[in-house]
Protein backbone atom coordinates (compact mmCIF):
# COMPACT_ATOMS: atom_id res chain seq x y z
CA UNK A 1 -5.17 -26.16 3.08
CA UNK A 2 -8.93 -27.43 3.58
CA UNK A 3 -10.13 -23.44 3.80
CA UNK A 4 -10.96 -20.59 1.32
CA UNK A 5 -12.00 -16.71 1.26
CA UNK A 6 -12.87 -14.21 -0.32
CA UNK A 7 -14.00 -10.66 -0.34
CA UNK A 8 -17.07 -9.68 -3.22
CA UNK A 9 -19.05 -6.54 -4.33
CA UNK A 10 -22.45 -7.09 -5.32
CA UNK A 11 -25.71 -4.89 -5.96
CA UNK A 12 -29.09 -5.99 -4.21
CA UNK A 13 -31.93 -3.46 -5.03
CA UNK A 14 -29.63 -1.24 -6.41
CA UNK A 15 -27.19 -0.87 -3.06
CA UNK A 16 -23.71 -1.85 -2.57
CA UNK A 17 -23.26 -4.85 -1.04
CA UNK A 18 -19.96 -6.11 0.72
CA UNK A 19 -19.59 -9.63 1.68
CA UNK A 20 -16.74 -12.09 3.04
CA UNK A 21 -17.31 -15.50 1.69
CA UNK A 22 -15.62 -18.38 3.47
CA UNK A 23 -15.25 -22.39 2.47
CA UNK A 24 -13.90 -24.84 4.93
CA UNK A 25 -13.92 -28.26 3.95
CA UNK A 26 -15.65 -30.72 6.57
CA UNK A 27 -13.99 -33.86 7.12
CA UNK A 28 -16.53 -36.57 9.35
CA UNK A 29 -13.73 -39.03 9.78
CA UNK A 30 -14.49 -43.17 10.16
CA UNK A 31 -16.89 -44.64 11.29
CA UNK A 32 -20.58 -46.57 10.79
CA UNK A 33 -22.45 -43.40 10.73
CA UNK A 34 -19.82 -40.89 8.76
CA UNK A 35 -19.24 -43.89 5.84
CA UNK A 36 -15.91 -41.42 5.49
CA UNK A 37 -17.83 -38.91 3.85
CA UNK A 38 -16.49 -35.40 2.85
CA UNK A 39 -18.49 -31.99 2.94
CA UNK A 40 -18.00 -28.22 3.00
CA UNK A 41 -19.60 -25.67 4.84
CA UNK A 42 -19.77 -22.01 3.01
CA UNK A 43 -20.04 -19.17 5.22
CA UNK A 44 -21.46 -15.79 3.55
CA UNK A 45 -21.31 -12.51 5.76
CA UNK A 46 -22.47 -9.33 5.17
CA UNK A 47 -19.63 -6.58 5.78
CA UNK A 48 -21.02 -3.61 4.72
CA UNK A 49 -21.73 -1.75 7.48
CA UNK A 50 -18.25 -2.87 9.58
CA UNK A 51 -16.58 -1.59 6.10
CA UNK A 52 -18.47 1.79 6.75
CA UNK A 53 -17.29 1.88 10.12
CA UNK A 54 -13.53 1.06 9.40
CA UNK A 55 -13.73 3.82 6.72
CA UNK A 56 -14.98 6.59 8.99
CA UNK A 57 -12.39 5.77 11.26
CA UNK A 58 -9.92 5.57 9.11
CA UNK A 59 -11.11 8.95 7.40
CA UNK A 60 -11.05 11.01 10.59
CA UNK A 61 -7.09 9.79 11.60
CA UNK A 62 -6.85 11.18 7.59
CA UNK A 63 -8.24 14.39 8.77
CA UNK A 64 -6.25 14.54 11.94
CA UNK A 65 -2.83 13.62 9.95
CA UNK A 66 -3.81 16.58 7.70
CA UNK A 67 -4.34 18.94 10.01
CA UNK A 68 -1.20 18.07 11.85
CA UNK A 69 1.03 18.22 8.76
CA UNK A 70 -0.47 21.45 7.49
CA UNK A 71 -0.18 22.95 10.32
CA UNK A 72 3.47 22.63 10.67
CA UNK A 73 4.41 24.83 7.69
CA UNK A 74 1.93 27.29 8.35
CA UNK A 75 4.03 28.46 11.85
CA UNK A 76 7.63 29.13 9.84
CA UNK A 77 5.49 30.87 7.33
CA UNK A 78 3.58 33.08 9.64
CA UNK A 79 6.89 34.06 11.53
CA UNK A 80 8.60 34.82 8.50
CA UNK A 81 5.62 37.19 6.48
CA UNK A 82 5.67 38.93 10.47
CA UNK A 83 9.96 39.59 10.25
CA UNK A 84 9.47 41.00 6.54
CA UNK A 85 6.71 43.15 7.49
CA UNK A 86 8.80 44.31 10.53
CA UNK A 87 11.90 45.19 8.35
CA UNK A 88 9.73 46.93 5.77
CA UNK A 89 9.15 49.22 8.53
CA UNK A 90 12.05 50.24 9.98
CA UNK A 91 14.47 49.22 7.35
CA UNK A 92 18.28 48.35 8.36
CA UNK A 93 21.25 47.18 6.86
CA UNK A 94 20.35 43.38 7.59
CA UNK A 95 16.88 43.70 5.96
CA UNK A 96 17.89 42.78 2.75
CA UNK A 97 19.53 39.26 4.15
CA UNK A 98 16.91 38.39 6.23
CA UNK A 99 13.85 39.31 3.67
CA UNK A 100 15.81 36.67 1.65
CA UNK A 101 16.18 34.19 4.61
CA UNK A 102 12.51 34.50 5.06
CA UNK A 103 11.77 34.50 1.48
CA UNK A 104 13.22 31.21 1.61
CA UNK A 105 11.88 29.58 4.21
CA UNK A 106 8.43 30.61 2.80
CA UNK A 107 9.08 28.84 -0.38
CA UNK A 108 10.43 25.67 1.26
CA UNK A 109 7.44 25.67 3.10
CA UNK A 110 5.19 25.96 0.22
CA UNK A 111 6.55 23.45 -1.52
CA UNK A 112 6.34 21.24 1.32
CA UNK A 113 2.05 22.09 1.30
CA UNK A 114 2.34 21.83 -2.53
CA UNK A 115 4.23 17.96 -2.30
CA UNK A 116 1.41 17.35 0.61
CA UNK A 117 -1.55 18.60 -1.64
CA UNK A 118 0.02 16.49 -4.42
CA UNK A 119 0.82 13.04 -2.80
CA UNK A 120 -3.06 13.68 -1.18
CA UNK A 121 -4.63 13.70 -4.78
CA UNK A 122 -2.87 10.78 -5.98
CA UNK A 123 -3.87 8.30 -3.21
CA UNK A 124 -7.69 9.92 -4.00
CA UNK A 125 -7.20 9.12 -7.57
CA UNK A 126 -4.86 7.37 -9.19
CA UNK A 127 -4.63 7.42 -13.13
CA UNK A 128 -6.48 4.16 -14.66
CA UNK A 129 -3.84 0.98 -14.37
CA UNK A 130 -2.86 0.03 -18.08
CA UNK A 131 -1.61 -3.55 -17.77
CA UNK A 132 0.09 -5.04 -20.07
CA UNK A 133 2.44 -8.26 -19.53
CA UNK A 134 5.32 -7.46 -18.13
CA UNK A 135 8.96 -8.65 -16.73
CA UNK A 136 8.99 -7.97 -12.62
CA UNK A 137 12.76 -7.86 -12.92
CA UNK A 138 12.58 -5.53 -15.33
CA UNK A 139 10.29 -3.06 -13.17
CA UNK A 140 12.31 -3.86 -10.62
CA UNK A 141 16.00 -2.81 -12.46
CA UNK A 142 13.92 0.70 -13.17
CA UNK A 143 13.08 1.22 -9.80
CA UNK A 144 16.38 0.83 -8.80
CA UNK A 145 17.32 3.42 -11.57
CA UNK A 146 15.66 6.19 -9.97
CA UNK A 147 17.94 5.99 -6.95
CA UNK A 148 21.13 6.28 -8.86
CA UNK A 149 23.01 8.00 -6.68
CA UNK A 150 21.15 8.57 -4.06
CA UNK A 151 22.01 5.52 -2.31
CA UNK A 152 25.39 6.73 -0.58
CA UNK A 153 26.58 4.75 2.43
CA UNK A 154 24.23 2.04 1.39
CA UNK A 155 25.13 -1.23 0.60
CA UNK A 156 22.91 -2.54 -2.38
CA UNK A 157 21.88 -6.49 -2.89
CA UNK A 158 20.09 -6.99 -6.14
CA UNK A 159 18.85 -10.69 -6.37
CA UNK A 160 16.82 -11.24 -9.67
CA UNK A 161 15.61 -14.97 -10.28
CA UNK A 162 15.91 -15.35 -14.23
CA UNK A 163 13.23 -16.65 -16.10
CA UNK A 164 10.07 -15.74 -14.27
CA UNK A 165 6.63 -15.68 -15.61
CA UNK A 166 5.08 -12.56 -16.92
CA UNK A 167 2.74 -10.66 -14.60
CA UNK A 168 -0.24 -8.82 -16.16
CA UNK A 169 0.79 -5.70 -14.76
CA UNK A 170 0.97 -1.44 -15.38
CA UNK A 171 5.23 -1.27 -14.97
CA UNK A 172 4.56 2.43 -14.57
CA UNK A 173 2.45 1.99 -11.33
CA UNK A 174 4.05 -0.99 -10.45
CA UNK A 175 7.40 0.91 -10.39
CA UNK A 176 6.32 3.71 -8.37
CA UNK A 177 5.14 1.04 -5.56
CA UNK A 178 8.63 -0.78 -5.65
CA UNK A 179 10.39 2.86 -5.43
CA UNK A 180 8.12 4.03 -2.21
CA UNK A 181 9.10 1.02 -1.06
CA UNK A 182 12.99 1.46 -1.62
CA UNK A 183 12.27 4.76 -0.24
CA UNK A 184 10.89 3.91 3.05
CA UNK A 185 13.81 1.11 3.21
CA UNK A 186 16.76 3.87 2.79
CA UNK A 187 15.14 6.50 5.06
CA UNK A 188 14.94 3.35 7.64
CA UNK A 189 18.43 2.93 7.99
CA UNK A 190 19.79 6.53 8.49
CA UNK A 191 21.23 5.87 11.70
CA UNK A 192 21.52 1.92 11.30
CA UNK A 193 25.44 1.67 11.58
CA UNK A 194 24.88 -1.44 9.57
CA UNK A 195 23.38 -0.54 6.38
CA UNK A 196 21.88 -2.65 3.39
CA UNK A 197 19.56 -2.78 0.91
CA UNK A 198 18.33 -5.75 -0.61
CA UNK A 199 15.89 -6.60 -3.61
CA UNK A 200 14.75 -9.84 -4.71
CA UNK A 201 12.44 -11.59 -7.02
CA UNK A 202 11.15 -14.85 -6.53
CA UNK A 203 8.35 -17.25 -7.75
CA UNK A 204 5.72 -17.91 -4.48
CA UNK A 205 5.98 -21.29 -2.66
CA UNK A 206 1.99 -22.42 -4.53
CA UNK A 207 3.83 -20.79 -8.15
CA UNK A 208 0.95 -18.50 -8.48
CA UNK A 209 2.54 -15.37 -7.92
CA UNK A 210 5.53 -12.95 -8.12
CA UNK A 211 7.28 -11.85 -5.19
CA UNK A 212 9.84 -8.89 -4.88
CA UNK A 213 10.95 -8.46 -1.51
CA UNK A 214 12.64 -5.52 -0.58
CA UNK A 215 14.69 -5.56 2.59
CA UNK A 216 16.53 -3.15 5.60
CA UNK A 217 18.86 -3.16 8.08
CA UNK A 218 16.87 -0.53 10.07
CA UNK A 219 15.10 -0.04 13.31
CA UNK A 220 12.60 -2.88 12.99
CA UNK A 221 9.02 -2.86 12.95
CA UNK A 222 6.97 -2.86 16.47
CA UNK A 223 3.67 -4.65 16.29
CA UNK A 224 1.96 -1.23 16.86
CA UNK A 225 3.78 0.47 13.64
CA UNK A 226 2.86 -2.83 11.70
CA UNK A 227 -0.82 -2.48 12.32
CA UNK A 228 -0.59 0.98 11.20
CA UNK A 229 1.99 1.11 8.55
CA UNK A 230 -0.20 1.27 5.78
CA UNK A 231 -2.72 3.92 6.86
CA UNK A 232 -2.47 7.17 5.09
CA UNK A 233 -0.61 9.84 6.75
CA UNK A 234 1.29 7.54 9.35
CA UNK A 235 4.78 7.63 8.68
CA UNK A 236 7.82 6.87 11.31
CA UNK A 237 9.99 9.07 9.26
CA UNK A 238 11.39 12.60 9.91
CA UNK A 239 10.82 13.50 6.50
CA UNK A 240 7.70 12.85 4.18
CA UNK A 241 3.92 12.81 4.26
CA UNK A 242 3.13 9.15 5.01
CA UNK A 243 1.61 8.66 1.72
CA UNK A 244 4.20 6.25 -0.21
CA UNK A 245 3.00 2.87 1.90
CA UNK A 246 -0.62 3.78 1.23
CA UNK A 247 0.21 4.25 -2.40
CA UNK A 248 2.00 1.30 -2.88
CA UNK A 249 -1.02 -0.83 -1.08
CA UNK A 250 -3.40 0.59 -3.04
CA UNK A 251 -1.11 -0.01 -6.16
CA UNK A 252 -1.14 -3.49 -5.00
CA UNK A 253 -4.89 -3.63 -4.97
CA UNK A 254 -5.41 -2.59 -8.18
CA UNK A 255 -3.62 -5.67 -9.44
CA UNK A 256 -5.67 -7.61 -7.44
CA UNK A 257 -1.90 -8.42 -5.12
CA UNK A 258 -0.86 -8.21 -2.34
CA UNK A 259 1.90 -5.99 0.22
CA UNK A 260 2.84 -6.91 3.79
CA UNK A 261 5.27 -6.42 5.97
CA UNK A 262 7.55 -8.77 8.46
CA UNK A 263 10.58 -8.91 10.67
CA UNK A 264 13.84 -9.32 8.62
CA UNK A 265 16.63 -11.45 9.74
CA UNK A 266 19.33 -10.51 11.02
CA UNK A 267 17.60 -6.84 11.64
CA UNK A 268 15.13 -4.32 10.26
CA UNK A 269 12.37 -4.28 7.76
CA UNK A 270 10.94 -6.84 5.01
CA UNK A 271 8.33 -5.58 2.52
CA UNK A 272 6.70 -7.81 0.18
CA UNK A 273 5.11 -7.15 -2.93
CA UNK A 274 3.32 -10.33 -4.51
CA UNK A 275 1.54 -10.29 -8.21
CA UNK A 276 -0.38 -13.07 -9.27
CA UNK A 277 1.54 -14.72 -12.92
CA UNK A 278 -0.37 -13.92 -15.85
CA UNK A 279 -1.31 -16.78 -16.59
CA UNK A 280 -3.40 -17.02 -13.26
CA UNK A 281 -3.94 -13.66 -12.85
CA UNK A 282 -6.77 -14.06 -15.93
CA UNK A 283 -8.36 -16.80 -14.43
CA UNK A 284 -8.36 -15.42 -11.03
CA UNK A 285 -10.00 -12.80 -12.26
CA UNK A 286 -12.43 -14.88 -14.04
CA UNK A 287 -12.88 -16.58 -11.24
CA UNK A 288 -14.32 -13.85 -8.67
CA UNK A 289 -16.54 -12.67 -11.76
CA UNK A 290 -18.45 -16.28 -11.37
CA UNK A 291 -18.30 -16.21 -7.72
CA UNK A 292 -20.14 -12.85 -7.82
CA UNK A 293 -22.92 -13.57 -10.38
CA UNK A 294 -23.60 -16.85 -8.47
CA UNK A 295 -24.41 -14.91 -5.50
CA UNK A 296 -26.26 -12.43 -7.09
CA UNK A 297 -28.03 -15.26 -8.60
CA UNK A 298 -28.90 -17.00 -4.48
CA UNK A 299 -29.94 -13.56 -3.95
CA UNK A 300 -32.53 -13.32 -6.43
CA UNK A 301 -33.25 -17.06 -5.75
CA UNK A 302 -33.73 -15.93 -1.98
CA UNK A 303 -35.82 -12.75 -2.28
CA UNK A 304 -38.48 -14.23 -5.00
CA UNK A 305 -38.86 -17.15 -2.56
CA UNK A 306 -39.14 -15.32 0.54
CA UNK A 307 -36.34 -16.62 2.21
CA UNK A 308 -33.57 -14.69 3.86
C-alpha cells in the first residue's frame, strides 16, 4: 500500500527506548527533472515518554476501577457483620435465618473480591505463552466447549473454513481469549430479542494471518465504548470485573496479533482475533529482530560520530 510501521524496543546507554518507525514510499512522478525516479522516506520517532504518559493514565483509571469495584462488596458485607452482631445480642426466633442470610451474602461477596483479586493478577502476569503449532479451528471447537450449556436462548453459528494454515500459537491462552470473547458476546445480548452467536475462521484478505471472528446481535458498540473497550476494568456489563477484553488483548500481544472491534451487520458486536500463519509468523518475527539491531546499530553509528 506504498506505507509501513512499526513499533521497536531498543537499549541506548542502558535505558529503554520506545520508537515508532514509519516507511512511505515517495513517488516523483514524470518529468525532465524526476527521470521517474522512486524513493522512500523513513521516519523514526521517539515514543518513550508519550508511552509513559499513556501508562500513568491508564494506571490511575486502573486504580479508580479498583476502588470502585471493591468498594461495592465491602457495603453488603459491612451491613451484614452489623445485623449478626445485633442478633447476637438480643437473640430472637429469626436470628438463626437471618445469621444464615447474612452469612451468605458475606460469602458471595467474598468470592466476588476473591474472582476480582484473581482476574487482577492474571492481567499483571500471565503464565509464559508455550507455542506450539496449532489448528485455530480446533481452539476454536474448545472454546465453544466450555459453554456447553450455558448458551440457552442463544442461537449458535459455527463457521470453520477447513484446511487453514497452522498458527504458531499457546491453544491454552489462545482459548481463554476466544472464550472472554464468547463471553462478552452472550452477556451482550441478554435483552437483544434477537439473539445469535456466531464464530468464524477465515484466512486474511494479504493470507498472512488467521482470523476468528466472533459475532452478536447485541446493543452495538458507541464510538466512546470502542475507544475504551479494551482498558482494564471498563466493562458495559452488569456482571464481571472488566478484565476478560484486557486479557484477551494482551493474549493477542503476546502472539505478536492482533484484536479489534467493529459494527456488525445487521446489529451488535464484531470481535476479531487475527494470528499471523506460522509460516510468517517466524519470519515476522525475524524480521523485527533485524529491524531492531539495525537501529541499534544507526545509534551507535550516530553517537560515536556526534550526530544526533
Amino acid at each position: 500500500m506504498g506505507a509501513a510501521s512499526i513499533e521497536v524496543e531498543t537499549h541506548v546507554h542502558g535505558r529503554l527506548v520506545h520508537l515508532a518507525v514509519t516507511s512511505a514510499r515517495l513517488e516523483l512522478g514524470p518529468g525532465p527533472k524526476s527521470g521517474g525516479r522512486q524513493g522512500s522516506v523513513l521516519v523514526v520517532e521517539d515514543t518513550t515518554e508519550l508511552l509513559r504518559a499513556q501508562r500513568q493514565l491508564a494506571w490511575k483509571e486502573v486504580a479508580q476501577r479498583v476502588a470502585h469495584e471493591i468498594k461495592n462488596p465491602l457495603t453488603p458485607i459491612a451491613l451484614s457483620a452489623e445485623r449478626i452482631r445485633k442478633h447476637l445480642d438480643r437473640s430472637t426466633e429469626e436470628s438463626p435465618s437471618v445469621i444464615r442470610k447474612c452469612s451468605e451474602v458475606i460469602l458471595g461477596c467474598v468470592g466476588t473480591l476473591r474472582s476480582l483479586v484473581d482476574q487482577f493478577a492474571a492481567l499483571a502476569q500471565f503464565p509464559a505463552p508455550q507455542p506450539r503449532p496449532s489448528d485455530m479451528n480446533q481452539i476454536a471447537e474448545d472454546a465453544l466447549l466450555l459453554f456447553s450449556g450455558r448458551l440457552d436462548g442463544i442461537t449458535l453459528r459455527k463457521t470453520l473454513e477447513p484446511g487453514l494454515p497452522q498458527v504458531m500459537a499457546d491453544p491454552e491462552a489462545v482459548k481463554r481469549a476466544l472464550a472472554n470473547l464468547i463471553d462478552n458476546a452472550a452477556e451482550a445480548m441478554q435483552t437483544s430479542l434477537l439473539r445469535v452467536l456466531t464464530v468464524a475462521t477465515g484466512l486474511s484478505e494479504d493470507g498472512m494471518s488467521i482470523e476468528v471472528a466472533v459475532c452478536d446481535t447485541g446493543h452495538g458498540l458507541t464510538e466512546e465504548i470502542q475507544e475504551r473497550l479494551f482498558l482494564p476494568f471498563y466493562s458495559t456489563k452488569q456482571r464481571g470485573t472488566g478484565l476478560g477484553l484486557s486479557i484477551a488483548a494482551k493474549i493477542a500481544q503476546e502472539h505478536h496479533g492482533s484484536i479489534r472491534a467493529e459494527a456488525n451487520a445487521p446489529q451488535g458486536a464484531r470481535f476479531l482475533l487475527s494470528l499471523p500463519v506460522m509460516e510468517n509468523g517466524t519470519n515476522g518475527k525475524a524480521a523485527v529482530a533485524d529491524s531492531v539491531a539495525a537501529l541499534e546499530s544507526d545509534v551507535a553509528l550516530a553517537e560515536s560520530t556526534g550526530a544526533r
